[in-house]
Structure formats: structure tokens, C-alpha cells
PDB file of N, CA and C in Angstrom:
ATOM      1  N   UNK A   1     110.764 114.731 104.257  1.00  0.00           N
ATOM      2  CA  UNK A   1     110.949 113.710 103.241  1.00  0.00           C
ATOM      3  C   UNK A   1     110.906 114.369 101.873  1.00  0.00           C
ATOM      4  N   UNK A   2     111.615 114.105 101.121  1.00  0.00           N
ATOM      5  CA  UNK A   2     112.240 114.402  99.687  1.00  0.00           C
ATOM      6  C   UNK A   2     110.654 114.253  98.991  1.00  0.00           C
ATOM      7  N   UNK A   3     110.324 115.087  98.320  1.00  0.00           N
ATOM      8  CA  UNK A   3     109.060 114.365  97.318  1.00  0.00           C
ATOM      9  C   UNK A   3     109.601 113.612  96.159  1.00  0.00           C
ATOM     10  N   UNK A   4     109.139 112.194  95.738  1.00  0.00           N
ATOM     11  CA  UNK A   4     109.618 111.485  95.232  1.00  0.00           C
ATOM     12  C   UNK A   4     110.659 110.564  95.424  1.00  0.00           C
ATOM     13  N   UNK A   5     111.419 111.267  96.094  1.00  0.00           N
ATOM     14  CA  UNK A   5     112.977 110.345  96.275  1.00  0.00           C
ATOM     15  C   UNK A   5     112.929 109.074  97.057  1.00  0.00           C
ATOM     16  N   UNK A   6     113.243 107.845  96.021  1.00  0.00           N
ATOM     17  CA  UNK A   6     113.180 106.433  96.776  1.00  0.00           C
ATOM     18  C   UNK A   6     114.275 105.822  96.505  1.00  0.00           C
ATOM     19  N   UNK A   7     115.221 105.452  97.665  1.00  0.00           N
ATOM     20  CA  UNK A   7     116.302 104.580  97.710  1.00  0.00           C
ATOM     21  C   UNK A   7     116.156 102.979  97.326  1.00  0.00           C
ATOM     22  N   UNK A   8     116.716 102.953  95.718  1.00  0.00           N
ATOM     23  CA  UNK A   8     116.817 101.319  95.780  1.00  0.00           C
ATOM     24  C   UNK A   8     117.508 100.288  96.865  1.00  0.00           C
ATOM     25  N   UNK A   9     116.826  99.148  97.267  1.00  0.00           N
ATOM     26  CA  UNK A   9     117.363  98.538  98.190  1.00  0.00           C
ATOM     27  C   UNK A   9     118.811  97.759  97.715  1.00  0.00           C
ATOM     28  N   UNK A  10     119.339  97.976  96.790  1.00  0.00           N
ATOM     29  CA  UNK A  10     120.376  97.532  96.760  1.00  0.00           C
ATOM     30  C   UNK A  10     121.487  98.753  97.126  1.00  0.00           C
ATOM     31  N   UNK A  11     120.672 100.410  96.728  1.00  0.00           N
ATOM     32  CA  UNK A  11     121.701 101.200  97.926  1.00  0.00           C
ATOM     33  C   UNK A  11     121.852 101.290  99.364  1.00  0.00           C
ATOM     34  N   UNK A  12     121.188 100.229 100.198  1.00  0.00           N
ATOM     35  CA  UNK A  12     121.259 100.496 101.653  1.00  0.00           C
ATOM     36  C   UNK A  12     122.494  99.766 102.216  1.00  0.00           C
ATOM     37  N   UNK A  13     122.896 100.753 102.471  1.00  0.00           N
ATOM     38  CA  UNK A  13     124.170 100.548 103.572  1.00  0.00           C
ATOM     39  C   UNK A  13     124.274 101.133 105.023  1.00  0.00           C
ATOM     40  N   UNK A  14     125.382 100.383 105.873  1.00  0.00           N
ATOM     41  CA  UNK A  14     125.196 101.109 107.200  1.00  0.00           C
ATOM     42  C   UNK A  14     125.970 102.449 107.601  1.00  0.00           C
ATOM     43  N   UNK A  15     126.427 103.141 105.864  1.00  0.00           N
ATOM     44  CA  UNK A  15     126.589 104.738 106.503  1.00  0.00           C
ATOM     45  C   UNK A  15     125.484 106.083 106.955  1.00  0.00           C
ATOM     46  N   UNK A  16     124.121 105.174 106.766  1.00  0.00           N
ATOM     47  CA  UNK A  16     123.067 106.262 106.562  1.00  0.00           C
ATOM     48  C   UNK A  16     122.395 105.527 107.248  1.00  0.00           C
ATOM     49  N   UNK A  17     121.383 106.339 108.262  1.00  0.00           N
ATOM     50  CA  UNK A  17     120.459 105.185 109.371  1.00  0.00           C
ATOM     51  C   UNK A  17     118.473 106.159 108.901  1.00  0.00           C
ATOM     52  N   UNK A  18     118.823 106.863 107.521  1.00  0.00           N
ATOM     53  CA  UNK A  18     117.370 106.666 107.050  1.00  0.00           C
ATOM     54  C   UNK A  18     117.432 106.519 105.788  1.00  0.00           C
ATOM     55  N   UNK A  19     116.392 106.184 105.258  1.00  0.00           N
ATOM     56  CA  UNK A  19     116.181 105.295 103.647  1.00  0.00           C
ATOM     57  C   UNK A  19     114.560 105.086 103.497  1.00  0.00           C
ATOM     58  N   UNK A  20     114.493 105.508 101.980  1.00  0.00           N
ATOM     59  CA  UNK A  20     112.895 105.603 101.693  1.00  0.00           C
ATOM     60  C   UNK A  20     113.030 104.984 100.766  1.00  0.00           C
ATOM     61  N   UNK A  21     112.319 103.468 101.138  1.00  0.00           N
ATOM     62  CA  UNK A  21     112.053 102.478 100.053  1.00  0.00           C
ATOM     63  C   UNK A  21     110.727 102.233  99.502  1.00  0.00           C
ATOM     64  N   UNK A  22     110.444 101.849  98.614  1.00  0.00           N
ATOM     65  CA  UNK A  22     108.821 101.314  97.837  1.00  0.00           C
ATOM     66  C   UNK A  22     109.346  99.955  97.862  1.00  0.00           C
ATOM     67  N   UNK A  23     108.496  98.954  98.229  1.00  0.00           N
ATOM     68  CA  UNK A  23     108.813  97.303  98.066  1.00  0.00           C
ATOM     69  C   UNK A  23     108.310  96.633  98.044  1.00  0.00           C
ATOM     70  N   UNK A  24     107.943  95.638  97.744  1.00  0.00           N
ATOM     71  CA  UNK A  24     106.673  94.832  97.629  1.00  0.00           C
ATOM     72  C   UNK A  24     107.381  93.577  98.206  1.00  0.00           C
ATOM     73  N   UNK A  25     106.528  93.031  99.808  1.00  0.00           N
ATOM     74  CA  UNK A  25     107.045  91.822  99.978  1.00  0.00           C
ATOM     75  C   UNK A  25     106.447  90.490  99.668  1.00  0.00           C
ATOM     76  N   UNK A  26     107.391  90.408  98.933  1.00  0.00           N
ATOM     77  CA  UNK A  26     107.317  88.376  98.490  1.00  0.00           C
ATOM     78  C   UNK A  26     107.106  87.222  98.933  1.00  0.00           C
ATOM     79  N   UNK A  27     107.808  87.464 100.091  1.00  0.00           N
ATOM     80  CA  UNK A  27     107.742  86.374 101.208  1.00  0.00           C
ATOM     81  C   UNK A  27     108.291  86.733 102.137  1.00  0.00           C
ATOM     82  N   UNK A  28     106.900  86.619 103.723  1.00  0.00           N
ATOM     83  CA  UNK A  28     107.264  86.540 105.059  1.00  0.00           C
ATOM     84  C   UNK A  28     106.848  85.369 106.033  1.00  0.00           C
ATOM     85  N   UNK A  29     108.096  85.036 106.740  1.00  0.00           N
ATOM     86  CA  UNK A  29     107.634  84.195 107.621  1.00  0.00           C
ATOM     87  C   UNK A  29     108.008  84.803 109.173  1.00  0.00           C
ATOM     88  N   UNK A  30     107.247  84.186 110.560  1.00  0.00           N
ATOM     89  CA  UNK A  30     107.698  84.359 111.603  1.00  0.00           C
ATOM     90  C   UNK A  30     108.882  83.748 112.125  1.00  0.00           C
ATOM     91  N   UNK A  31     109.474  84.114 113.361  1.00  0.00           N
ATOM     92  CA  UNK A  31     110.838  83.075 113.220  1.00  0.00           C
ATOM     93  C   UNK A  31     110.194  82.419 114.722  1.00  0.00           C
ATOM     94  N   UNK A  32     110.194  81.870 115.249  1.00  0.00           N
ATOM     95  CA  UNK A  32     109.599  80.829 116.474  1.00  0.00           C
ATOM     96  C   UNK A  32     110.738  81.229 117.663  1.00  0.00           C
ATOM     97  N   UNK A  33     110.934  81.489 118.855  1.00  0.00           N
ATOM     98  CA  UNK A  33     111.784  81.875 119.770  1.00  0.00           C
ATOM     99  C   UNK A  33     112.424  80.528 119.889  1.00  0.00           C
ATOM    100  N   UNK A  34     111.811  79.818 120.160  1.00  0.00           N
ATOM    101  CA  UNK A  34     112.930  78.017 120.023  1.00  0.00           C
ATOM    102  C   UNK A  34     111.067  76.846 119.853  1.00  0.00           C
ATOM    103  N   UNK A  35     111.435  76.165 119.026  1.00  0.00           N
ATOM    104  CA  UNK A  35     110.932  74.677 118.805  1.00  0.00           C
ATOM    105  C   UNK A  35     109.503  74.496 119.777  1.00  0.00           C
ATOM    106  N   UNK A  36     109.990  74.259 121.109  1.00  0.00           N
ATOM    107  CA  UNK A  36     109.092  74.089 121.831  1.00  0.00           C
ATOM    108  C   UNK A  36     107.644  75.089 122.538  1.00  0.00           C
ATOM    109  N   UNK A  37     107.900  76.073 122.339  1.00  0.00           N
ATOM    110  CA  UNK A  37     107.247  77.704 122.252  1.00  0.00           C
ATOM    111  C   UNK A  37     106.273  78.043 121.023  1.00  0.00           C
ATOM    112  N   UNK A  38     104.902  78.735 121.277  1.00  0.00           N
ATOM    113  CA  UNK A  38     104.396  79.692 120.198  1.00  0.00           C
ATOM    114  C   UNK A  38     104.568  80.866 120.282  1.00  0.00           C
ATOM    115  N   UNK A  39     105.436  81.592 121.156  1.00  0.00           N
ATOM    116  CA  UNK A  39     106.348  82.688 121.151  1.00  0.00           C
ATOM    117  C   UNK A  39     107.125  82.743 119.743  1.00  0.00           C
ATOM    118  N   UNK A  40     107.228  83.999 119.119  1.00  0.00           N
ATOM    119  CA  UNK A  40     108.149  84.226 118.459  1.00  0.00           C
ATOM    120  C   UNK A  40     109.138  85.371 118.569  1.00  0.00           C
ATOM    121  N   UNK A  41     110.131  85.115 117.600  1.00  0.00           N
ATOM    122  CA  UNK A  41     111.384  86.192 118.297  1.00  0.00           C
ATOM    123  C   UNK A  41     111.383  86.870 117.323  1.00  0.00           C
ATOM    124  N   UNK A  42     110.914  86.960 115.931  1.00  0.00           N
ATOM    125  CA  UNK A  42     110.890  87.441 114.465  1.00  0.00           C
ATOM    126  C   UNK A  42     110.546  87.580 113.551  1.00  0.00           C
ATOM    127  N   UNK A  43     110.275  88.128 112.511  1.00  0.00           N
ATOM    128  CA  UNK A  43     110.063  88.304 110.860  1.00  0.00           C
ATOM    129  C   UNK A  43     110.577  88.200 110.486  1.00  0.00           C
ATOM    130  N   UNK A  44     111.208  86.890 108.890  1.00  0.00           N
ATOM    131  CA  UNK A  44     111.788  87.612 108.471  1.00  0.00           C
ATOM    132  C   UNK A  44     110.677  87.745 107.023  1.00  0.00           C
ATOM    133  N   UNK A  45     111.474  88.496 106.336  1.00  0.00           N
ATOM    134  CA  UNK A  45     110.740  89.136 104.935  1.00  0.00           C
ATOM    135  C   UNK A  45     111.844  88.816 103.771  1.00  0.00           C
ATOM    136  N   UNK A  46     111.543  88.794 102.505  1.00  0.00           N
ATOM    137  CA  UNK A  46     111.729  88.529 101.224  1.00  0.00           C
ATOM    138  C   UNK A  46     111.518  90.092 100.374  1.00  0.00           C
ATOM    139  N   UNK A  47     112.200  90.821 100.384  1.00  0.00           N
ATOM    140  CA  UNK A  47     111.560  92.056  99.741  1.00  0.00           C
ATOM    141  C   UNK A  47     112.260  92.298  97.550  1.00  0.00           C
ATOM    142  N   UNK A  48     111.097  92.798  97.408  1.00  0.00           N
ATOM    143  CA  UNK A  48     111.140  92.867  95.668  1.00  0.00           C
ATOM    144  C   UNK A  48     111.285  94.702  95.525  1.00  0.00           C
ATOM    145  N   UNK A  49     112.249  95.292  94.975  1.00  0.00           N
ATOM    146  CA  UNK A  49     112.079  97.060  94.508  1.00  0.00           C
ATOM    147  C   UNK A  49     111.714  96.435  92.659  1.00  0.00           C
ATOM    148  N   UNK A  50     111.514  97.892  92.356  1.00  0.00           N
ATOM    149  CA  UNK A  50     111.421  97.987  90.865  1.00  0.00           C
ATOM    150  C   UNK A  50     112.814  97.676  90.090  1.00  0.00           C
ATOM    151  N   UNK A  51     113.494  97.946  90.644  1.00  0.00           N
ATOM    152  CA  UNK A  51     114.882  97.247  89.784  1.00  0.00           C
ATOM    153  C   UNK A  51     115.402  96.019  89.604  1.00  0.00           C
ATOM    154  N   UNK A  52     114.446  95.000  90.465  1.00  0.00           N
ATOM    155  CA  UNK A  52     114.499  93.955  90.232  1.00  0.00           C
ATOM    156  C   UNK A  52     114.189  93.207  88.410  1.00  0.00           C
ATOM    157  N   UNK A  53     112.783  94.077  88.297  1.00  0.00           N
ATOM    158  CA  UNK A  53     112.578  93.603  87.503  1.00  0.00           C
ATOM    159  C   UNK A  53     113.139  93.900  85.749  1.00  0.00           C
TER     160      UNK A  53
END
């Protein structure tokens, strides 16, 4: 790993399958596998980089 080097998340694309982000998440929820279940099938996340701001 690069010292220092952090990929803003607005450079991630699917030509490169590694990426070093810093992020602070905002908002996560679970995703429920279906309605009737406390199984879940997911995360999703809300993520914030420094260039947001």
C-alpha cells in the first residue's frame, strides 16, 4: 500500500478491483431478506470522503 495515497470515491470505477478510501459513514441500514424474516440479505451504507465537503 502506497503511503498516503487515498482514492476519492468519486474515482472508483470498475477498471481497477483495489482502492484505498478514508470515509466516514453517514448512514447504514440492514436490508431484510424479504418482509416476513429477521434474516437479512444486506448493508447498505451512505458514505461521506473529504471532497464532499
Amino acid at each position: 500500500m502506497a503511503a498516503g495515497r487515498v482514492d476519492p470515491i468519486s474515482a472508483i470505477n470498475p477498471t481497477k478491483t483495489d482502492w484505498i478510501i478514508k470515509v466516514r459513514v453517514v448512514r447504514i441500514w440492514l436490508m431484510p431478506a424479504s418482509p416476513s424474516t429477521s434474516s437479512y440479505h444486506g448493508i447498505k451504507m451512505v458514505l461521506c470522503d473529504s471532497e464532499i465537503l
